[in-house]
PDB file of N, CA and C in Angstrom:
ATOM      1  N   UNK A   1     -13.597  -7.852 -13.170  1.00  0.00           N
ATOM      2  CA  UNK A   1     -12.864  -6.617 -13.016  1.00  0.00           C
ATOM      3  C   UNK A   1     -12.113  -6.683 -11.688  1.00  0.00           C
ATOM      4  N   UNK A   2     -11.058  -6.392 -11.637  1.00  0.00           N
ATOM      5  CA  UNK A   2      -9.789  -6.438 -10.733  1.00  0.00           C
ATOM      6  C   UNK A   2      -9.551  -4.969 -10.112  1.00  0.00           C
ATOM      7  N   UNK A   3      -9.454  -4.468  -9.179  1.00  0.00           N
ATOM      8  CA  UNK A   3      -8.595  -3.198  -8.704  1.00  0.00           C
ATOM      9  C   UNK A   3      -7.399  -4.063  -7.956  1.00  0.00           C
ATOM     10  N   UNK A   4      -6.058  -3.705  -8.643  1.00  0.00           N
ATOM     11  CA  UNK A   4      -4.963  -3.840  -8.061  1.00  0.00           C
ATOM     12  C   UNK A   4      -4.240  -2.511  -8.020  1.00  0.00           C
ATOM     13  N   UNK A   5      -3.492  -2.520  -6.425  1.00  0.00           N
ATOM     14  CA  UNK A   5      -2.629  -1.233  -5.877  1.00  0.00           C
ATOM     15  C   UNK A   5      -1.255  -1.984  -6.050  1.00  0.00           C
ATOM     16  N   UNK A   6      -0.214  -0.856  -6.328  1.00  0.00           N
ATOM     17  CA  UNK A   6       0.562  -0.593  -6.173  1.00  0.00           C
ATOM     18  C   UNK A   6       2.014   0.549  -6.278  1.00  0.00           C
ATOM     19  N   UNK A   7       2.814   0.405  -5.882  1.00  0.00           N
ATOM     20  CA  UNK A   7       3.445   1.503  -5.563  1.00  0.00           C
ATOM     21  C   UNK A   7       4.752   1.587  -5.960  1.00  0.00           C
ATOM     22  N   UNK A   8       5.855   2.239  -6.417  1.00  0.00           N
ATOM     23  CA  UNK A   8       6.770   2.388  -7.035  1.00  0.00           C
ATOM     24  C   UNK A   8       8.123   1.648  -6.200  1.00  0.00           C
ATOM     25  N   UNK A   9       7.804   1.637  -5.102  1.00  0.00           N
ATOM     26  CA  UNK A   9       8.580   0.890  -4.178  1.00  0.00           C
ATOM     27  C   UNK A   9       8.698  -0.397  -4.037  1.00  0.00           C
ATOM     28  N   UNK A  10       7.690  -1.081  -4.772  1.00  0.00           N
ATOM     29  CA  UNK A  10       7.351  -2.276  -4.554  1.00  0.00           C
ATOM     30  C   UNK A  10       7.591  -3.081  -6.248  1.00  0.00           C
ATOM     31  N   UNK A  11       7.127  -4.215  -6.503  1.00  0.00           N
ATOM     32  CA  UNK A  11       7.731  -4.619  -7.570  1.00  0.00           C
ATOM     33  C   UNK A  11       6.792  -4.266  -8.713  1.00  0.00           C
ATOM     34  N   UNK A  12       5.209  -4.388  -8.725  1.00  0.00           N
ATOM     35  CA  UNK A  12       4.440  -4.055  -9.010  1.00  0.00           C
ATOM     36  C   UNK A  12       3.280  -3.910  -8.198  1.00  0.00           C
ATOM     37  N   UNK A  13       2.313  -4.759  -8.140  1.00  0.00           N
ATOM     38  CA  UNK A  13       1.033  -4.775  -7.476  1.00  0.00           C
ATOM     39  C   UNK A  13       1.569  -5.255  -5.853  1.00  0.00           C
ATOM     40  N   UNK A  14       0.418  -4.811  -4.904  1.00  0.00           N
ATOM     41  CA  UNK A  14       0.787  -5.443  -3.872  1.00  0.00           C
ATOM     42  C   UNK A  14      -0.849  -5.679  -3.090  1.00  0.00           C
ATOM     43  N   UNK A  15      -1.973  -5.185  -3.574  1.00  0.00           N
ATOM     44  CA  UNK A  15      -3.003  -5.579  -3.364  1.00  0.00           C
ATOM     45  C   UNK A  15      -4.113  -6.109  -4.697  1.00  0.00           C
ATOM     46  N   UNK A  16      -5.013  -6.845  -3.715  1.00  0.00           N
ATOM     47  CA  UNK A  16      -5.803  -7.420  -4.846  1.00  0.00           C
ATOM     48  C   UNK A  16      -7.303  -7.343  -4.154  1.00  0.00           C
ATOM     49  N   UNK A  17      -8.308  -6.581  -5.271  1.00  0.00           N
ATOM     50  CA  UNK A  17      -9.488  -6.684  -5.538  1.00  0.00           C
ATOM     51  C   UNK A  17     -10.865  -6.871  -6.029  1.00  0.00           C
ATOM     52  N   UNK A  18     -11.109  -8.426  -6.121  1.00  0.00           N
ATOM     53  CA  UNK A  18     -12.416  -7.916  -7.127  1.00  0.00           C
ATOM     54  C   UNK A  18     -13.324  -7.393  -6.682  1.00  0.00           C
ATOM     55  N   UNK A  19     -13.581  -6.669  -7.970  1.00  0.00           N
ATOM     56  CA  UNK A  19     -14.700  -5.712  -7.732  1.00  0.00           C
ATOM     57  C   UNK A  19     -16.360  -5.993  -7.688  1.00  0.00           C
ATOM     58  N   UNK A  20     -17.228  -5.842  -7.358  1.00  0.00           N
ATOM     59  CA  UNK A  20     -18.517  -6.308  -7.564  1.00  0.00           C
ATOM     60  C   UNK A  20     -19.559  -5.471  -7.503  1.00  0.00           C
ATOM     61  N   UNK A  21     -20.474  -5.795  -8.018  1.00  0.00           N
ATOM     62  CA  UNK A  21     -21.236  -4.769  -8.037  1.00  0.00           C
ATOM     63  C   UNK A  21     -21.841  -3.675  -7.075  1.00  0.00           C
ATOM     64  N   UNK A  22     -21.420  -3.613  -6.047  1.00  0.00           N
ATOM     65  CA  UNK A  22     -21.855  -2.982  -4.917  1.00  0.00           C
ATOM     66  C   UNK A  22     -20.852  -2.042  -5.024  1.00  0.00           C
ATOM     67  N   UNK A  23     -19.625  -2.236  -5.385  1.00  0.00           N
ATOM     68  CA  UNK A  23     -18.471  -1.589  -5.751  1.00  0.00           C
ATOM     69  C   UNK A  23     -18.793  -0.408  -6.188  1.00  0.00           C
ATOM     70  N   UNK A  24     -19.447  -0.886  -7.371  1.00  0.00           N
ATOM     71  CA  UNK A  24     -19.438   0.513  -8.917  1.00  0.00           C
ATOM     72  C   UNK A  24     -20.434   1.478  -8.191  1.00  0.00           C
ATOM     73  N   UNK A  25     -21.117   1.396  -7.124  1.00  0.00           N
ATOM     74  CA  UNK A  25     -22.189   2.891  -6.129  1.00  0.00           C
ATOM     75  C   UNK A  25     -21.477   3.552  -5.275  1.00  0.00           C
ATOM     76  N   UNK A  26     -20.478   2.389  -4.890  1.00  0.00           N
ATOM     77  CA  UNK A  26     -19.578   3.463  -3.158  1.00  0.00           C
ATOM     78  C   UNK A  26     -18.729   4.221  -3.707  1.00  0.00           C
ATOM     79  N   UNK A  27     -18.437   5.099  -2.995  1.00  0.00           N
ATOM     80  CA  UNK A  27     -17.938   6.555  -3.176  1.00  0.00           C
ATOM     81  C   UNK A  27     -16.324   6.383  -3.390  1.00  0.00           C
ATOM     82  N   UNK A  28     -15.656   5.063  -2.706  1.00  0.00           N
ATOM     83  CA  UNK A  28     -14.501   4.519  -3.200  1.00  0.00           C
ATOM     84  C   UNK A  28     -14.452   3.132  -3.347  1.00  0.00           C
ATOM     85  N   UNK A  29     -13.135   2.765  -4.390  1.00  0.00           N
ATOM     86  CA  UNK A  29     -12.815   1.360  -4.396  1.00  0.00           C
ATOM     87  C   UNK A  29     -11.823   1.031  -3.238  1.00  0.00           C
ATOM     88  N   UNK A  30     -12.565  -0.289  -2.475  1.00  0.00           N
ATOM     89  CA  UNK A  30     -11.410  -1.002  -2.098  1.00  0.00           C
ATOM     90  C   UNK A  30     -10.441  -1.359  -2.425  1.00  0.00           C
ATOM     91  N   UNK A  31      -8.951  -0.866  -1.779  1.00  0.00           N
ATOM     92  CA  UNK A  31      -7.751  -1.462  -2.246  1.00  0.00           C
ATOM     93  C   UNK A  31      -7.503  -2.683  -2.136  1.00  0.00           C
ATOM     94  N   UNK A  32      -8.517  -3.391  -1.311  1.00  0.00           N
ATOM     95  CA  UNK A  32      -7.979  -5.033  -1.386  1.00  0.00           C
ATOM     96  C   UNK A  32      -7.140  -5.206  -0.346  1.00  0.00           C
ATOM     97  N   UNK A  33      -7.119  -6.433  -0.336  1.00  0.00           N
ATOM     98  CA  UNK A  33      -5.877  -7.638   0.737  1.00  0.00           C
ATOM     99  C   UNK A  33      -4.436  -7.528  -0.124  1.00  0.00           C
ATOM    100  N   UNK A  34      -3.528  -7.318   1.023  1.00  0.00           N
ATOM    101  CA  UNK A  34      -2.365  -7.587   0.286  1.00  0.00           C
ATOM    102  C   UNK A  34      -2.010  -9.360   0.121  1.00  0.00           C
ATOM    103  N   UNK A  35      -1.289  -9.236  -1.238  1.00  0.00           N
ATOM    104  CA  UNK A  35      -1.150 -10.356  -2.158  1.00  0.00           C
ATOM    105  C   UNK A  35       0.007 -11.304  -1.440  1.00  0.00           C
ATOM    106  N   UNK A  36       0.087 -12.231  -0.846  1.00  0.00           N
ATOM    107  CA  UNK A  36       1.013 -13.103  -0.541  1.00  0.00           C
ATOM    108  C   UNK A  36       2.444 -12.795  -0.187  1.00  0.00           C
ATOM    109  N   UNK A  37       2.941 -12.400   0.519  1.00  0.00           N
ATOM    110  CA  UNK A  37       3.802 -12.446   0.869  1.00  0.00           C
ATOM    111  C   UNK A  37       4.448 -10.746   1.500  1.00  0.00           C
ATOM    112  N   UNK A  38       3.554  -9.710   1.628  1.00  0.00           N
ATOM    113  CA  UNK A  38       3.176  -8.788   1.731  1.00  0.00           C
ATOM    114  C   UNK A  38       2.271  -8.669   2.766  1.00  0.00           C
ATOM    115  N   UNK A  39       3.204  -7.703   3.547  1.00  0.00           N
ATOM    116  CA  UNK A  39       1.709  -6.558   4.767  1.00  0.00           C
ATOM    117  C   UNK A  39       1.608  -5.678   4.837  1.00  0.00           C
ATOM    118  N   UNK A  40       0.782  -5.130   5.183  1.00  0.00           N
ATOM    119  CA  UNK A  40      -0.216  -3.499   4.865  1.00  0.00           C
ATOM    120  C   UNK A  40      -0.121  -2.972   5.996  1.00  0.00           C
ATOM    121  N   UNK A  41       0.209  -1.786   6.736  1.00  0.00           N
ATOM    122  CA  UNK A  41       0.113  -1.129   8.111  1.00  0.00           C
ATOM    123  C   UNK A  41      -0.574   0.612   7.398  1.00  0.00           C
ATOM    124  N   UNK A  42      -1.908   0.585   7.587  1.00  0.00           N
ATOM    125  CA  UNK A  42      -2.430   2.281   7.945  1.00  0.00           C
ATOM    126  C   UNK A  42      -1.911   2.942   9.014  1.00  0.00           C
ATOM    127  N   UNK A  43      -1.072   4.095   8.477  1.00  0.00           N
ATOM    128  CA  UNK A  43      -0.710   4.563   9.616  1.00  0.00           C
ATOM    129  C   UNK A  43      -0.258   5.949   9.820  1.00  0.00           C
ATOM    130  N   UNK A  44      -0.648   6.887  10.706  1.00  0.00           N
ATOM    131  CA  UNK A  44      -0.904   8.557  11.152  1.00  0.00           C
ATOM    132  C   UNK A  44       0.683   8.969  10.945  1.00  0.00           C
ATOM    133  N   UNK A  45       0.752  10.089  10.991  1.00  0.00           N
ATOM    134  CA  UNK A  45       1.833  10.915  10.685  1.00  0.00           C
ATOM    135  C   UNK A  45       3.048  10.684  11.279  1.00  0.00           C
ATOM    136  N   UNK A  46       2.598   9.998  12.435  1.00  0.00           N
ATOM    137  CA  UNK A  46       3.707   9.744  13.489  1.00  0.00           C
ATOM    138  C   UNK A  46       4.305   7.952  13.549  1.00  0.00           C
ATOM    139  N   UNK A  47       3.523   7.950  12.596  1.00  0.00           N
ATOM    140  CA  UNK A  47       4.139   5.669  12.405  1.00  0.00           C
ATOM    141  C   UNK A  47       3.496   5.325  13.199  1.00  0.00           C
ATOM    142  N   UNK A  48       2.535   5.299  13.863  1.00  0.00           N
ATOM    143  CA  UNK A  48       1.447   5.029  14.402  1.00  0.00           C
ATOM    144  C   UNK A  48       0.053   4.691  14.043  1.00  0.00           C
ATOM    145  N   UNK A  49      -0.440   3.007  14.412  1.00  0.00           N
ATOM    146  CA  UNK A  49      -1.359   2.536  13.552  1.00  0.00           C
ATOM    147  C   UNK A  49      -2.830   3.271  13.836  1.00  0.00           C
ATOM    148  N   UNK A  50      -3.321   3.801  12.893  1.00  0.00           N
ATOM    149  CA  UNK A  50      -4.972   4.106  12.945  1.00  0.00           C
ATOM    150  C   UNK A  50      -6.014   3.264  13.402  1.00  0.00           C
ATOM    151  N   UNK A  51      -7.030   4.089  13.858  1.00  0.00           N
ATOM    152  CA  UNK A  51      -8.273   2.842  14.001  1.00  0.00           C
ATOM    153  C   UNK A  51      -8.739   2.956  12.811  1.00  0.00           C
ATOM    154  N   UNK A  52      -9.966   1.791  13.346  1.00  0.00           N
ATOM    155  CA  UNK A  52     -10.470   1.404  11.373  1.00  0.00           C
ATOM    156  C   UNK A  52     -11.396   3.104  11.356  1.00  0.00           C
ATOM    157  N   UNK A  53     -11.543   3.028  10.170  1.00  0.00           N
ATOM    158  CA  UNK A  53     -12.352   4.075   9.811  1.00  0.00           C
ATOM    159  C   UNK A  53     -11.697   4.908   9.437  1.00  0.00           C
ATOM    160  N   UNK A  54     -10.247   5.513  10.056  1.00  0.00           N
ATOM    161  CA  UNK A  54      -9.449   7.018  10.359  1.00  0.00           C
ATOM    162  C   UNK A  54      -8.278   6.922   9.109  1.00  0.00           C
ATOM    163  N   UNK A  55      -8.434   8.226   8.188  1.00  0.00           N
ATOM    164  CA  UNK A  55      -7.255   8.110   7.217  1.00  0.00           C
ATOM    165  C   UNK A  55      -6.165   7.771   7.161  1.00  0.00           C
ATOM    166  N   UNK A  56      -5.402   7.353   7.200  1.00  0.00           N
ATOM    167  CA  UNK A  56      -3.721   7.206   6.984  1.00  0.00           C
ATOM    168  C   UNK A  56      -2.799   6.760   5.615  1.00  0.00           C
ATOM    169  N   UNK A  57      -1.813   6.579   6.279  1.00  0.00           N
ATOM    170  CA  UNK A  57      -1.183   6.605   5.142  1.00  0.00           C
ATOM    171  C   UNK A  57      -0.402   4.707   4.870  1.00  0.00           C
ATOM    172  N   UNK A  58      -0.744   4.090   3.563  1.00  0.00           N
ATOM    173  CA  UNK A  58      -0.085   2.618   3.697  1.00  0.00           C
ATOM    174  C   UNK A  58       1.487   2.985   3.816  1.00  0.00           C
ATOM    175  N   UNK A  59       2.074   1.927   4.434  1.00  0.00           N
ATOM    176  CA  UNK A  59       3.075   1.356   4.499  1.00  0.00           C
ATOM    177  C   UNK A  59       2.982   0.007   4.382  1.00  0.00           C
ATOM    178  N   UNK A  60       4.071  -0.347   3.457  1.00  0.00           N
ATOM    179  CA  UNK A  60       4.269  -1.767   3.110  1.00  0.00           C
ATOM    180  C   UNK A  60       5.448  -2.522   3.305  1.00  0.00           C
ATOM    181  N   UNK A  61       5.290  -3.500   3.528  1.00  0.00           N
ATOM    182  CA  UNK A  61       6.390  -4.443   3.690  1.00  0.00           C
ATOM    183  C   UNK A  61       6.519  -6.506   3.371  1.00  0.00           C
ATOM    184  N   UNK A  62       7.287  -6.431   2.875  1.00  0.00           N
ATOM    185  CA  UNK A  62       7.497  -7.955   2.503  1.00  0.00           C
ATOM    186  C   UNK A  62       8.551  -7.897   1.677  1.00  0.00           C
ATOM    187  N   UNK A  63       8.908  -9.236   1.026  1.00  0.00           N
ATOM    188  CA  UNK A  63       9.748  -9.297   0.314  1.00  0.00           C
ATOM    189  C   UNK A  63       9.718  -8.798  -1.451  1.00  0.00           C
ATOM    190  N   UNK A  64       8.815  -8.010  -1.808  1.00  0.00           N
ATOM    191  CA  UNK A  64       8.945  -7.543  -2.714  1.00  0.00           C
ATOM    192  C   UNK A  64       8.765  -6.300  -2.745  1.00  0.00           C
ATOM    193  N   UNK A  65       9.511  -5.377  -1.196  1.00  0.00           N
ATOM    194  CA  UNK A  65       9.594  -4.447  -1.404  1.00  0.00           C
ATOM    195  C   UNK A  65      10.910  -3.887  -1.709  1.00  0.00           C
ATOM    196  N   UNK A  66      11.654  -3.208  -2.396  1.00  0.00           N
ATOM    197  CA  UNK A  66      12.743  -2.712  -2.857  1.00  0.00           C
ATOM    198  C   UNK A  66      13.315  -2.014  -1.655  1.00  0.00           C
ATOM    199  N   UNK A  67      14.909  -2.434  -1.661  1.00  0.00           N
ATOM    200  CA  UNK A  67      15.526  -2.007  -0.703  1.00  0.00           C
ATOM    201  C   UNK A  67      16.170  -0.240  -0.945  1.00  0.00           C
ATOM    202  N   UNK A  68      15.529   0.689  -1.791  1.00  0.00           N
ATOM    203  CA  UNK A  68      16.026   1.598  -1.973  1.00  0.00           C
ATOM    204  C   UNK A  68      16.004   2.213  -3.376  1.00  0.00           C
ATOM    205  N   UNK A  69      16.854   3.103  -3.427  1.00  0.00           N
ATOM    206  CA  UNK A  69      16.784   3.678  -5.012  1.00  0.00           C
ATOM    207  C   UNK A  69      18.117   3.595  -5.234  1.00  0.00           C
ATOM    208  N   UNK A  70      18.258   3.591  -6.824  1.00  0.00           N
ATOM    209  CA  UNK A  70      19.487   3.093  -6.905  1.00  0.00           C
ATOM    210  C   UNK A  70      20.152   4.930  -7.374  1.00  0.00           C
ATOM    211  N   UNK A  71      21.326   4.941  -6.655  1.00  0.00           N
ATOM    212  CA  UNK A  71      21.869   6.367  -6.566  1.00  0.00           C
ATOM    213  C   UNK A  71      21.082   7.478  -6.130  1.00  0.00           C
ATOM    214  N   UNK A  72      20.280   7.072  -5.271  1.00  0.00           N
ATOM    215  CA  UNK A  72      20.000   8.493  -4.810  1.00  0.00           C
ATOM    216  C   UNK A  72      19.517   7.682  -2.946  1.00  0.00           C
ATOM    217  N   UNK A  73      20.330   8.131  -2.415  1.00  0.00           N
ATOM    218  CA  UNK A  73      20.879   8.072  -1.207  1.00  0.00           C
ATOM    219  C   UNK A  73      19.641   9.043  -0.435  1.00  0.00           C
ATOM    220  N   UNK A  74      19.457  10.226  -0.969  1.00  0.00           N
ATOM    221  CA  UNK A  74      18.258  11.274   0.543  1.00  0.00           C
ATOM    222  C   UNK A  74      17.142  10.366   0.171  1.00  0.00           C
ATOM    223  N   UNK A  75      16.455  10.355  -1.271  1.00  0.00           N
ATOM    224  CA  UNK A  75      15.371   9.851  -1.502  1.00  0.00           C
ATOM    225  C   UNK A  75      15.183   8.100  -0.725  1.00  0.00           C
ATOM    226  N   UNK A  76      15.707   7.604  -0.481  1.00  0.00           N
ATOM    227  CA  UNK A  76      15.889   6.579   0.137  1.00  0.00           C
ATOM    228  C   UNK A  76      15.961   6.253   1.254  1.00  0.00           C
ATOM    229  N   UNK A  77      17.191   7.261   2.204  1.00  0.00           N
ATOM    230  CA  UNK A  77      16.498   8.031   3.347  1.00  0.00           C
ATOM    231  C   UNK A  77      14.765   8.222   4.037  1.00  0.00           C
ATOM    232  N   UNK A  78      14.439   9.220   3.023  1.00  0.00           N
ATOM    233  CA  UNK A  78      13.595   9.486   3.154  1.00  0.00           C
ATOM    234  C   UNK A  78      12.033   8.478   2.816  1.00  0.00           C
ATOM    235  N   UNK A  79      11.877   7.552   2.013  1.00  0.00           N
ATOM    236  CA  UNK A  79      10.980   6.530   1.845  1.00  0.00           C
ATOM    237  C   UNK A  79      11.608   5.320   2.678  1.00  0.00           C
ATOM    238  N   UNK A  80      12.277   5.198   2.644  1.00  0.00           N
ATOM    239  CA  UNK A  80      12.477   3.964   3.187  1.00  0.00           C
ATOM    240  C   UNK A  80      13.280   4.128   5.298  1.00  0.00           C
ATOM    241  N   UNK A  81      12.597   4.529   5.738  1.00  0.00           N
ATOM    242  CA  UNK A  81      13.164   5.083   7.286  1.00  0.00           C
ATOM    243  C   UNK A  81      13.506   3.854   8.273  1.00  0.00           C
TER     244      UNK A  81
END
């Protein structure tokens, strides 16, 4: 069993996890290592990286992240800063 993340911005998956049995008791699944060619930054409201432990939000980057949306200019703006 696999947990893979990913996000609409991206091409498909961008992390990878197997799962194991210690998995199926904790209260969440690990999202995994990002997949080759791809990096992961947790990070607070302000684009600023978290310590471990502290919620945030992913941001991703590599080459299979999409440079935008196609015709819509704010939304693009706005995800992609």
């Amino acid at each position: 069993l696999v947990n893979m993340y990913g996000i609409t911005e991206t091409t498909v998956h961008v992390t990878y996890q197997e799962i194991q049995p210690h998995h199926l008791t904790a209260p969440r699944l690990p999202a995994g290592r990002p997949l080759p060619g791809y990096h992961l930054y947790l990070l607070d409201e302000h684009g600023h990286p978290v310590p471990t432990g502290v919620p945030g939000e992913i941001h991703v980057a590599g080459g299979g992240l999409a440079r935008g949306y196609l015709h819509r200019p704010e939304l693009t703006a706005q995800r992609f800063p």
